[in-house]
N, C-alpha and C. Protein backbone atom coordinates (compact mmCIF):
# COMPACT_ATOMS: atom_id res chain seq x y z
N UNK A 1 6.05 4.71 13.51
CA UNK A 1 5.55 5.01 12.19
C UNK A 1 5.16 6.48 12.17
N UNK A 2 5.50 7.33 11.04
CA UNK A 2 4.71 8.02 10.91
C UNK A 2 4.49 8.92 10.16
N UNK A 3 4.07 10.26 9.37
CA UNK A 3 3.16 10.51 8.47
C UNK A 3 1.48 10.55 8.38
N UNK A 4 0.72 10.74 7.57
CA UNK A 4 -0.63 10.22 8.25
C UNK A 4 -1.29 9.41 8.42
N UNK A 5 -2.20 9.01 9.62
CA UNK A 5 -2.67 8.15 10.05
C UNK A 5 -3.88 7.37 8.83
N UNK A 6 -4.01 5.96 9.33
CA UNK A 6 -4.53 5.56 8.10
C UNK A 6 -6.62 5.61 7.85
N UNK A 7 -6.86 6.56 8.92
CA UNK A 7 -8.44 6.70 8.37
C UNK A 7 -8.96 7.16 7.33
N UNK A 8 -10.18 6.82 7.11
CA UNK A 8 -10.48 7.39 5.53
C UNK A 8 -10.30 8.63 5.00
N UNK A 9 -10.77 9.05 3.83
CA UNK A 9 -10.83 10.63 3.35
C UNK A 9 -12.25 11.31 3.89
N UNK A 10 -12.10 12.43 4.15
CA UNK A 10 -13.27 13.10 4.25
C UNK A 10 -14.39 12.46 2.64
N UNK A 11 -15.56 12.87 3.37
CA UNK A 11 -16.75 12.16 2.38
C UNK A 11 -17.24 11.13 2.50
N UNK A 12 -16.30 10.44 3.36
CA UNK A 12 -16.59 8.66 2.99
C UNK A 12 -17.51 8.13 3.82
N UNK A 13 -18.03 8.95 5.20
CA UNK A 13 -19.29 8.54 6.08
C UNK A 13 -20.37 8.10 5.03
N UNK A 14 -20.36 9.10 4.21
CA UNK A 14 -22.21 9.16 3.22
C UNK A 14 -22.23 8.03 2.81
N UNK A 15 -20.79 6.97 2.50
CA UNK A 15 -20.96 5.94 1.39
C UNK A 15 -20.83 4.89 2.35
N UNK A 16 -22.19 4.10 1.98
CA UNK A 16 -22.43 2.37 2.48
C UNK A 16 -20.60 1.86 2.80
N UNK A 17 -20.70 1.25 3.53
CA UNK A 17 -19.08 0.44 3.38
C UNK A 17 -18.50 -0.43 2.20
N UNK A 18 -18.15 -0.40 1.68
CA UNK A 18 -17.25 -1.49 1.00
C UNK A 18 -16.42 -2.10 0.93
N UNK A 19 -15.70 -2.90 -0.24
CA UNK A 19 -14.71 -3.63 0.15
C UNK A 19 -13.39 -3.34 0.31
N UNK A 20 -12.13 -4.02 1.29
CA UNK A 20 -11.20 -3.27 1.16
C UNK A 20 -10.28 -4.09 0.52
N UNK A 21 -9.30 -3.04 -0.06
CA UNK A 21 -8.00 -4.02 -0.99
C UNK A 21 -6.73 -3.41 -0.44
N UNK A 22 -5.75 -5.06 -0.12
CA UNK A 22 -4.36 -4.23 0.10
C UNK A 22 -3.36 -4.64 -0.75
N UNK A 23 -2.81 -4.04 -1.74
CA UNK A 23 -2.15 -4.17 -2.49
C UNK A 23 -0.99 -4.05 -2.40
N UNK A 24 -0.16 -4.93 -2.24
CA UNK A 24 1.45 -4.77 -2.59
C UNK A 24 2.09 -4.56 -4.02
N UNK A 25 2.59 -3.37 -4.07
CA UNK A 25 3.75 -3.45 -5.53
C UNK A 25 5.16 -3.49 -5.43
N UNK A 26 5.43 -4.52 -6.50
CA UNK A 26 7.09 -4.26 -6.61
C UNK A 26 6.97 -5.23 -8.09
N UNK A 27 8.40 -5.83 -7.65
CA UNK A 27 8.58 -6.75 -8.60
C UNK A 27 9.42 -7.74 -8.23
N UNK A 28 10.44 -8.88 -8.69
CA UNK A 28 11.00 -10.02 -8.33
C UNK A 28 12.48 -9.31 -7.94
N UNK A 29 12.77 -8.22 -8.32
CA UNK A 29 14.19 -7.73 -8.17
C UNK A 29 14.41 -6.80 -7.31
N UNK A 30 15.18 -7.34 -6.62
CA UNK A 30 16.07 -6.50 -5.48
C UNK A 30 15.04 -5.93 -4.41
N UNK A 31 15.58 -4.26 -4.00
CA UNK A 31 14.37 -3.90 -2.85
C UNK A 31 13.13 -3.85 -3.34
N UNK A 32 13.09 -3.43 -4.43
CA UNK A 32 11.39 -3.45 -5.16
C UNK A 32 10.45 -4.67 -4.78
N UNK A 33 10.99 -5.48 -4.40
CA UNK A 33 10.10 -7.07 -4.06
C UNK A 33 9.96 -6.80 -2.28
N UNK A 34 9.94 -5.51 -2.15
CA UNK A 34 8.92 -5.29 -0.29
C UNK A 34 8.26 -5.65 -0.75
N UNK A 35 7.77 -4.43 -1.34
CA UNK A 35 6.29 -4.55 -1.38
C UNK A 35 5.34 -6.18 -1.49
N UNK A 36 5.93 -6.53 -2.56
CA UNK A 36 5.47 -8.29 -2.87
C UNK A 36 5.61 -9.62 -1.56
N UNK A 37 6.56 -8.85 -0.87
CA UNK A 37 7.50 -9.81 0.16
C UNK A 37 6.27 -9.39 1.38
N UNK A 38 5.67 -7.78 1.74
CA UNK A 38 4.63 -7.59 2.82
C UNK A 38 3.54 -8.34 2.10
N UNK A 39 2.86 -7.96 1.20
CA UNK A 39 1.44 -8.60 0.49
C UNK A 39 1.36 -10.17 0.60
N UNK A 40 2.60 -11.10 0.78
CA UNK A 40 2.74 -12.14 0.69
C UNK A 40 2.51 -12.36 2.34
N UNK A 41 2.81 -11.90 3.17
CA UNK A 41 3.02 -12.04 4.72
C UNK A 41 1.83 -12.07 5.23
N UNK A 42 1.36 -10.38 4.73
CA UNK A 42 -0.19 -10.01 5.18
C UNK A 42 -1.17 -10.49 4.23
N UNK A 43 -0.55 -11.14 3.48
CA UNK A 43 -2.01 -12.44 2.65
C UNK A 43 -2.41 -13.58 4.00
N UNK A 44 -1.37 -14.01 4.35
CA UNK A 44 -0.67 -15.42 5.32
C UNK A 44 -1.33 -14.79 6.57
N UNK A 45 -1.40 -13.75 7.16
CA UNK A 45 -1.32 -13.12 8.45
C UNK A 45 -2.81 -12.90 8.40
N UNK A 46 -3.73 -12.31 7.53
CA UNK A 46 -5.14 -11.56 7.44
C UNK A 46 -5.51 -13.04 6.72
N UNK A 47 -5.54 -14.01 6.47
CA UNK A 47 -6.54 -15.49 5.82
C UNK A 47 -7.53 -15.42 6.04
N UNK A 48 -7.58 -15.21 7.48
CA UNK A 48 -9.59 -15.83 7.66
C UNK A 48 -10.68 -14.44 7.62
N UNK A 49 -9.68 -13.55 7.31
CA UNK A 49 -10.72 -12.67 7.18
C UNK A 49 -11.10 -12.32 5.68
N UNK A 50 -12.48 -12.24 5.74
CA UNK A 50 -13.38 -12.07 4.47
C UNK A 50 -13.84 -10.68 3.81
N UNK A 51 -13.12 -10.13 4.63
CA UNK A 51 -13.45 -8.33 4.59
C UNK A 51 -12.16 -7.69 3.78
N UNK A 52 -11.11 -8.38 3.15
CA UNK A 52 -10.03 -7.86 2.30
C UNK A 52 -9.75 -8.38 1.50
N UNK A 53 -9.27 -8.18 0.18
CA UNK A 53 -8.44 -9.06 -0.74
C UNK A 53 -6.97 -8.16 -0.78
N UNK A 54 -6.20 -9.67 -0.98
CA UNK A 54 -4.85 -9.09 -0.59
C UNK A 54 -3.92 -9.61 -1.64
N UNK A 55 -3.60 -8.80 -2.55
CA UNK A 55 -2.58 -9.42 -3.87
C UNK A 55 -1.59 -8.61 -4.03
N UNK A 56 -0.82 -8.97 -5.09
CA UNK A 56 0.77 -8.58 -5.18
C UNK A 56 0.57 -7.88 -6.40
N UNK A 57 0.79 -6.91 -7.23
CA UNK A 57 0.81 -6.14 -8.41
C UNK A 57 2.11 -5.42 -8.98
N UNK A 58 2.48 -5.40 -10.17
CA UNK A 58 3.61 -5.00 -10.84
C UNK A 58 3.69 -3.79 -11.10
N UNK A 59 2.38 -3.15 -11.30
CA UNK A 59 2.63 -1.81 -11.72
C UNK A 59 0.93 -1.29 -10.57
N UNK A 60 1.25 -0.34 -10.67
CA UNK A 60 0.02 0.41 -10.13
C UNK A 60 -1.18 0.72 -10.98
N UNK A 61 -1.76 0.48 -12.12
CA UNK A 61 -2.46 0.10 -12.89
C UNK A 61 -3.00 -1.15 -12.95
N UNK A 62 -2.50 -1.83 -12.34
CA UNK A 62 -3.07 -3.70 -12.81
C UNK A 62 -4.15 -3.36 -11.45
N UNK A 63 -4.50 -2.48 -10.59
CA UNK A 63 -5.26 -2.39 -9.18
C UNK A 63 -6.71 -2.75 -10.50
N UNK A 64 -6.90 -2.03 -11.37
CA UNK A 64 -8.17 -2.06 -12.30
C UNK A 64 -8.31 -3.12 -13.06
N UNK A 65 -7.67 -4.17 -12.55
CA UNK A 65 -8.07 -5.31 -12.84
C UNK A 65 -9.00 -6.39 -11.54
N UNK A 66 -9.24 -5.44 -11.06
CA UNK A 66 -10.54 -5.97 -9.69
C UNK A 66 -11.35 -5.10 -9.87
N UNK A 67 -12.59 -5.96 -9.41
CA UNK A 67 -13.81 -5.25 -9.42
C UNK A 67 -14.00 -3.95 -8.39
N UNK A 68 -13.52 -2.96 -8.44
CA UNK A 68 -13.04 -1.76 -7.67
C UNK A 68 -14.26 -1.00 -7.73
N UNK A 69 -14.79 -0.06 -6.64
CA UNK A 69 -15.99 0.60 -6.44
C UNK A 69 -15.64 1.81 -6.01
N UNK A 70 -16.56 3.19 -5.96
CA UNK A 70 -16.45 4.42 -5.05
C UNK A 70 -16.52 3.67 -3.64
N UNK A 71 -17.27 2.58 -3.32
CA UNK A 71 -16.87 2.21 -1.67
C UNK A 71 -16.21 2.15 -0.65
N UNK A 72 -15.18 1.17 -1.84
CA UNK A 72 -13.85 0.51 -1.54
C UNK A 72 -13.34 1.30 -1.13
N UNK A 73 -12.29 0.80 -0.12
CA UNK A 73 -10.66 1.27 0.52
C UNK A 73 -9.59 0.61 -0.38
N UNK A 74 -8.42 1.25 -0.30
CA UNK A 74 -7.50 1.03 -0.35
C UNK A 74 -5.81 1.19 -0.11
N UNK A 75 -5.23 -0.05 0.18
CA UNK A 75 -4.02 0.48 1.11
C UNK A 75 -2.77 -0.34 -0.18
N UNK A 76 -1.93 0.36 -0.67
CA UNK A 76 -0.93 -0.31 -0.86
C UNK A 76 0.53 0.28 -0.33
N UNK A 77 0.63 -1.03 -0.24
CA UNK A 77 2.35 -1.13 0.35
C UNK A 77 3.20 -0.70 -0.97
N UNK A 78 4.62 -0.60 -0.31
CA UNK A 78 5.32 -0.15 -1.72
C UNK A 78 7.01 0.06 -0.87
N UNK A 79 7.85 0.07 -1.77
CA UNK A 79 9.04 0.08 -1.32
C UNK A 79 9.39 1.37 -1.43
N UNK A 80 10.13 1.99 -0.57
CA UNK A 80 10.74 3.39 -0.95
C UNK A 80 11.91 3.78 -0.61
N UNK A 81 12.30 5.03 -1.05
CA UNK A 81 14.04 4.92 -0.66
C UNK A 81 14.02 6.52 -0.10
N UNK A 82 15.10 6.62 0.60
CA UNK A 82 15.90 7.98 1.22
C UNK A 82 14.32 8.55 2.39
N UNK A 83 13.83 7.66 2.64
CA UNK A 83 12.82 7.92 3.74
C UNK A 83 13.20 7.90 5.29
N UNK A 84 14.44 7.16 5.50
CA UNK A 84 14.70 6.90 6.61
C UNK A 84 15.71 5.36 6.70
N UNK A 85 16.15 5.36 7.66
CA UNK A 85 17.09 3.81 7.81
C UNK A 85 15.75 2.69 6.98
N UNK A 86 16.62 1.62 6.63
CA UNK A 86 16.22 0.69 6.05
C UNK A 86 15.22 -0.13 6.23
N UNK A 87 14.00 -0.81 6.38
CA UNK A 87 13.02 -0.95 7.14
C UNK A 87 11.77 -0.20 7.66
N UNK A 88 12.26 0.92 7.70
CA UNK A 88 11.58 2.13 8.15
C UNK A 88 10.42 1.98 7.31
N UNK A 89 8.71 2.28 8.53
CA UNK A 89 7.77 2.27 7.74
C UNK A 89 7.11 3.59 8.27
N UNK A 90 6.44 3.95 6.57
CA UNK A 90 5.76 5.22 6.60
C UNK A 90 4.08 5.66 5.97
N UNK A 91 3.74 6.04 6.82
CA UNK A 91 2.01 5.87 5.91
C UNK A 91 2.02 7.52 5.64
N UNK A 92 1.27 7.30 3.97
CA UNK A 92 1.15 8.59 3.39
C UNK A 92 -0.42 8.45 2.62
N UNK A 93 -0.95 9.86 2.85
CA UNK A 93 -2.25 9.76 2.23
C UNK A 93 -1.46 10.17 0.01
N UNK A 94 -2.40 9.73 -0.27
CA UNK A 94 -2.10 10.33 -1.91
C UNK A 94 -1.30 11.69 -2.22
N UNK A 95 -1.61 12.68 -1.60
CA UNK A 95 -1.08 13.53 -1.84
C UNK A 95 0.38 14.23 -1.16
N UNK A 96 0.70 13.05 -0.04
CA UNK A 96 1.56 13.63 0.44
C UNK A 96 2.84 12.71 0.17
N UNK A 97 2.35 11.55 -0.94
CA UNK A 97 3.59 10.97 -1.48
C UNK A 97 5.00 11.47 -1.81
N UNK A 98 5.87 11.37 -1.37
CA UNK A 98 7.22 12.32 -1.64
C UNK A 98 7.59 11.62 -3.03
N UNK A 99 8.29 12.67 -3.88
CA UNK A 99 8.37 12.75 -5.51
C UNK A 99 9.14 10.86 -5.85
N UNK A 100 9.99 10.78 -5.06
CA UNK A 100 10.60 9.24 -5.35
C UNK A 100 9.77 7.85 -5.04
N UNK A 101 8.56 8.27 -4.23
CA UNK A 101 8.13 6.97 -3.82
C UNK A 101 6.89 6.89 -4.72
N UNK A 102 6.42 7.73 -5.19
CA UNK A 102 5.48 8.60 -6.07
C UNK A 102 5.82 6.80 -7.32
N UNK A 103 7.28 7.38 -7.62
CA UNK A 103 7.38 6.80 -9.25
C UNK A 103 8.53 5.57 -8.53
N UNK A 104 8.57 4.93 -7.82
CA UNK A 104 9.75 4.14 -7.16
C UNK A 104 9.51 2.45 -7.67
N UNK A 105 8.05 2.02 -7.40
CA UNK A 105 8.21 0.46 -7.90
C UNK A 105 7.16 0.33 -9.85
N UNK A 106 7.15 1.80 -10.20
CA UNK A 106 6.12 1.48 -11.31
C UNK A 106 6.86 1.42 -12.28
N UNK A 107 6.11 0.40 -13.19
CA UNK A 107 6.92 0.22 -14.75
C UNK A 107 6.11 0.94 -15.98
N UNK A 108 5.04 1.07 -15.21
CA UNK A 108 4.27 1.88 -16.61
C UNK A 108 3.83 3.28 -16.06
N UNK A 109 2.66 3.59 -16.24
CA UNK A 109 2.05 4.66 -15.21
C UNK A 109 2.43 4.56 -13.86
N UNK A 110 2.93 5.57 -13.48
CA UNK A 110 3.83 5.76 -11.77
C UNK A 110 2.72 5.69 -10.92
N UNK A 111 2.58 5.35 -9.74
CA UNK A 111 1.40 5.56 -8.68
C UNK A 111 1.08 6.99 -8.51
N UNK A 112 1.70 8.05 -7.96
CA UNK A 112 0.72 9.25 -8.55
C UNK A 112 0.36 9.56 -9.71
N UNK A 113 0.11 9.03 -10.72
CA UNK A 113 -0.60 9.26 -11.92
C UNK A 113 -1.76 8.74 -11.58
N UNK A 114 -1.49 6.88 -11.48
CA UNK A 114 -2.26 5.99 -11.15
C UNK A 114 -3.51 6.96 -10.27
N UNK A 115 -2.50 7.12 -8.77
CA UNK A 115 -3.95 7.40 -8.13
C UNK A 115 -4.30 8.69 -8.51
N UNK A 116 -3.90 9.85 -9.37
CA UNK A 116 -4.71 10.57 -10.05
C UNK A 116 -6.02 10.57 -10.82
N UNK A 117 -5.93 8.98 -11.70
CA UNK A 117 -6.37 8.56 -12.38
C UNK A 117 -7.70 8.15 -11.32
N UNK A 118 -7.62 7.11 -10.14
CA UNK A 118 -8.35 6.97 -9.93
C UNK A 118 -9.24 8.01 -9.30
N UNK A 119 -9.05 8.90 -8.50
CA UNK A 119 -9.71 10.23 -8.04
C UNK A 119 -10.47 10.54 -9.61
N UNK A 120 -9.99 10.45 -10.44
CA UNK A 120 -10.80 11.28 -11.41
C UNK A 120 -12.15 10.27 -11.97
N UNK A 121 -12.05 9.04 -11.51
CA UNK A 121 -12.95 7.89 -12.12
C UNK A 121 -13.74 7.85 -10.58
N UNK A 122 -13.44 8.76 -9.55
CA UNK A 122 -14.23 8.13 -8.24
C UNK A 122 -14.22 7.04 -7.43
N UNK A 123 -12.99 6.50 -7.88
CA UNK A 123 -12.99 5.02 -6.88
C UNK A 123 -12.12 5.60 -6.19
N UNK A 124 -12.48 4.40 -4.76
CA UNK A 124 -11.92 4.93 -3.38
C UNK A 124 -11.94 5.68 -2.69
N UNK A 125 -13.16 6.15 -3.15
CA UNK A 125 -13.90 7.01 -2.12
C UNK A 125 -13.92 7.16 -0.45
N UNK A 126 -13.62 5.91 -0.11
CA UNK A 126 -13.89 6.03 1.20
C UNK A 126 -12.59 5.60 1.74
N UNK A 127 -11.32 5.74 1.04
CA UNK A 127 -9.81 5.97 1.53
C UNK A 127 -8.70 5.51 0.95
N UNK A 128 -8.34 6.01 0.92
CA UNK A 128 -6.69 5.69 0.00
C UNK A 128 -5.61 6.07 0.93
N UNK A 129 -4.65 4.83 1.46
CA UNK A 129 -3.38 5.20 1.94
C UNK A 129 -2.37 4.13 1.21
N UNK A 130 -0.83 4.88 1.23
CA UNK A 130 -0.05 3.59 0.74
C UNK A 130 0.97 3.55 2.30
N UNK A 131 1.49 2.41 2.26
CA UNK A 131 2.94 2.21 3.66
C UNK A 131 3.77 2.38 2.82
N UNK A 132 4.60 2.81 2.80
CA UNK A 132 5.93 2.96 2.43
C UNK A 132 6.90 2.26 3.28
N UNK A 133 7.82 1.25 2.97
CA UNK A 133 9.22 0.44 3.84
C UNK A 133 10.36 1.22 3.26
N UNK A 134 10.90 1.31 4.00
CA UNK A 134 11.97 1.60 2.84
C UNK A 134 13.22 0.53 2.58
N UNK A 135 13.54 0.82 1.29
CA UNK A 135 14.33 -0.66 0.88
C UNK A 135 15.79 -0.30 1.44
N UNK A 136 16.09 -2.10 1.35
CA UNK A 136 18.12 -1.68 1.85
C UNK A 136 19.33 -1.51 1.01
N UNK A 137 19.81 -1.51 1.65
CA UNK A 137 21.15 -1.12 0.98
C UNK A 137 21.19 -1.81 -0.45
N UNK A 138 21.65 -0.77 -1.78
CA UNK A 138 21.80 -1.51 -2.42
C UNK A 138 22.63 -2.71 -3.16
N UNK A 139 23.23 -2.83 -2.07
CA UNK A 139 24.52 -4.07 -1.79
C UNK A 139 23.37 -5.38 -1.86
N UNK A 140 22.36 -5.18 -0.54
CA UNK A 140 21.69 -6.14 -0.11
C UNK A 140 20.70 -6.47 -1.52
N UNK A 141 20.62 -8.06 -2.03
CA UNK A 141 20.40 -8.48 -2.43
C UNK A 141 18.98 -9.30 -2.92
N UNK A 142 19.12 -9.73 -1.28
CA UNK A 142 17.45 -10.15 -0.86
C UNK A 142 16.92 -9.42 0.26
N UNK A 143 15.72 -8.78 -0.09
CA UNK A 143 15.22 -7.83 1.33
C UNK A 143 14.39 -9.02 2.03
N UNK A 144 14.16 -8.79 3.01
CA UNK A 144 13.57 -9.53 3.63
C UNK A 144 12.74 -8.62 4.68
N UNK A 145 11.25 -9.04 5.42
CA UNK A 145 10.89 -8.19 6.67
C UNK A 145 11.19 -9.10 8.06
N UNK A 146 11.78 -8.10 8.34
CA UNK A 146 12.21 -9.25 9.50
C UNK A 146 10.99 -8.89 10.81
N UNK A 147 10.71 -9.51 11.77
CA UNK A 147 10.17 -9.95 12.98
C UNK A 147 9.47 -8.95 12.85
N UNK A 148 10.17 -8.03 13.67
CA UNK A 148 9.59 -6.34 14.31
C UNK A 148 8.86 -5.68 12.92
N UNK A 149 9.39 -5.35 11.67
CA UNK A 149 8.94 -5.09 10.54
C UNK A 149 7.34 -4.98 10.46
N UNK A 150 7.48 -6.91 10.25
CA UNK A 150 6.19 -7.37 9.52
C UNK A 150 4.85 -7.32 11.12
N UNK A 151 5.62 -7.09 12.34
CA UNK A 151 4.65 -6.88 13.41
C UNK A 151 4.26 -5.27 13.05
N UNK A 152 5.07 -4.75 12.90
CA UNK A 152 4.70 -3.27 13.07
C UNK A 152 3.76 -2.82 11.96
N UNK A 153 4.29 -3.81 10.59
CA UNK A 153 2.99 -3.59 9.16
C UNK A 153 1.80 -4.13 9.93
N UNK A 154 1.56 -5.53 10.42
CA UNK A 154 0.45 -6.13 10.71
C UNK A 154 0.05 -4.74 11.49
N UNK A 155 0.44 -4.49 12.30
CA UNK A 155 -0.71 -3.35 12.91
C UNK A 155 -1.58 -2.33 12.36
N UNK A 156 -0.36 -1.95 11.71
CA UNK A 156 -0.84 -0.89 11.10
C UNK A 156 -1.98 -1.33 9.85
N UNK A 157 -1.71 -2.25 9.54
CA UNK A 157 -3.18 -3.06 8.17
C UNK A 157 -4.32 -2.49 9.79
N UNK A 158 -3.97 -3.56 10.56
CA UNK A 158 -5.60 -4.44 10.83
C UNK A 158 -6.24 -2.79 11.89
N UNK A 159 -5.14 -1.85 12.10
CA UNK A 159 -5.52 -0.72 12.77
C UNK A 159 -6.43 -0.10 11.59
N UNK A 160 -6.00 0.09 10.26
CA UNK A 160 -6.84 0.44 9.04
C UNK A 160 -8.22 -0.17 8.67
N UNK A 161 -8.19 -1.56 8.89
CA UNK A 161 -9.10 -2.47 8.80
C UNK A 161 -10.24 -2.20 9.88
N UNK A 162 -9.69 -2.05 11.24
CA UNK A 162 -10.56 -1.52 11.81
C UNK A 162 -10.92 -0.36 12.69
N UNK A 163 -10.61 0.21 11.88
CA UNK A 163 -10.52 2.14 11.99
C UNK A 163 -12.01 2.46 11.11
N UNK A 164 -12.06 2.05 10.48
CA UNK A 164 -13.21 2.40 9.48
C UNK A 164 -13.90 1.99 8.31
């Protein structure tokens, strides 16, 4: 994996801990349904723990439909393209989103708007990263994460989870 690592943003010592959210986006079609296809895995994979909520979202805007805080973390997954062979996973802080993965699974407001938006309202204060997969061929029909994939996401969550 790689890009940057998934600890918080500077600032975020001062603030009490809060809750963390990992959000998958896509949608039901084609590679865009990683994202939905990891959130579904690492719902199944992270269960007994009480320290995350883990849902699937259509656009990067529906995140403000949870009770979201300056506390909170947050990690979403997301599908992306021309990042690397197919599968390939990549962690990026907000700003170092490359221009296609930026606007790749959103239907309304693109995720860098989104997380513009939120920087300017103060939530997530204490970290924002997304994974990036990148989707397959667009021949391929149904993506799927296979074995190694969804081991290599699980790490990288529960390394976030308990990193900080």
């Amino acid at each position: 994996m790689t890009g940057a690592g998934l600890a918080g943003q500077d600032g975020a010592d001062d603030l009490p801990k809060g809750h963390d959210y990992l959000f998958g986006l896509g949608s039901p079609h084609g590679g865009d349904r990683l994202g939905w296809l990891a959130a579904e895995w690492l719902g199944d994979a992270l269960g007994e723990r009480d320290d995350i909520t883990v849902a699937r979202l259509d656009q990067p805007v529906d995140l403000f439909l949870h009770p979201v805080t300056p506390r909170d973390r947050l990690l979403l997954v997301d599908a992306m393209r021309g990042q690397g062979p197919p599968g390939t996973l990549k962690v990026f802080a907000p700003g170092e989103l490359p221009e296609a993965a930026a606007r790749l699974s959103s239907h309304g407001l693109d995720l860098a708007s989104t997380l513009a938006l939120v920087e300017a309202l103060g939530l997530f204060r204490a970290g924002i990263r997304i994974i990036g997969i990148e989707m397959p061929d667009p021949d391929m029909t149904t993506p799927k994460l296979d074995e190694a994939q969804a081991r290599r996401l699980h790490e990288a969550v529960l390394g976030w989870l308990d990193g900080g």
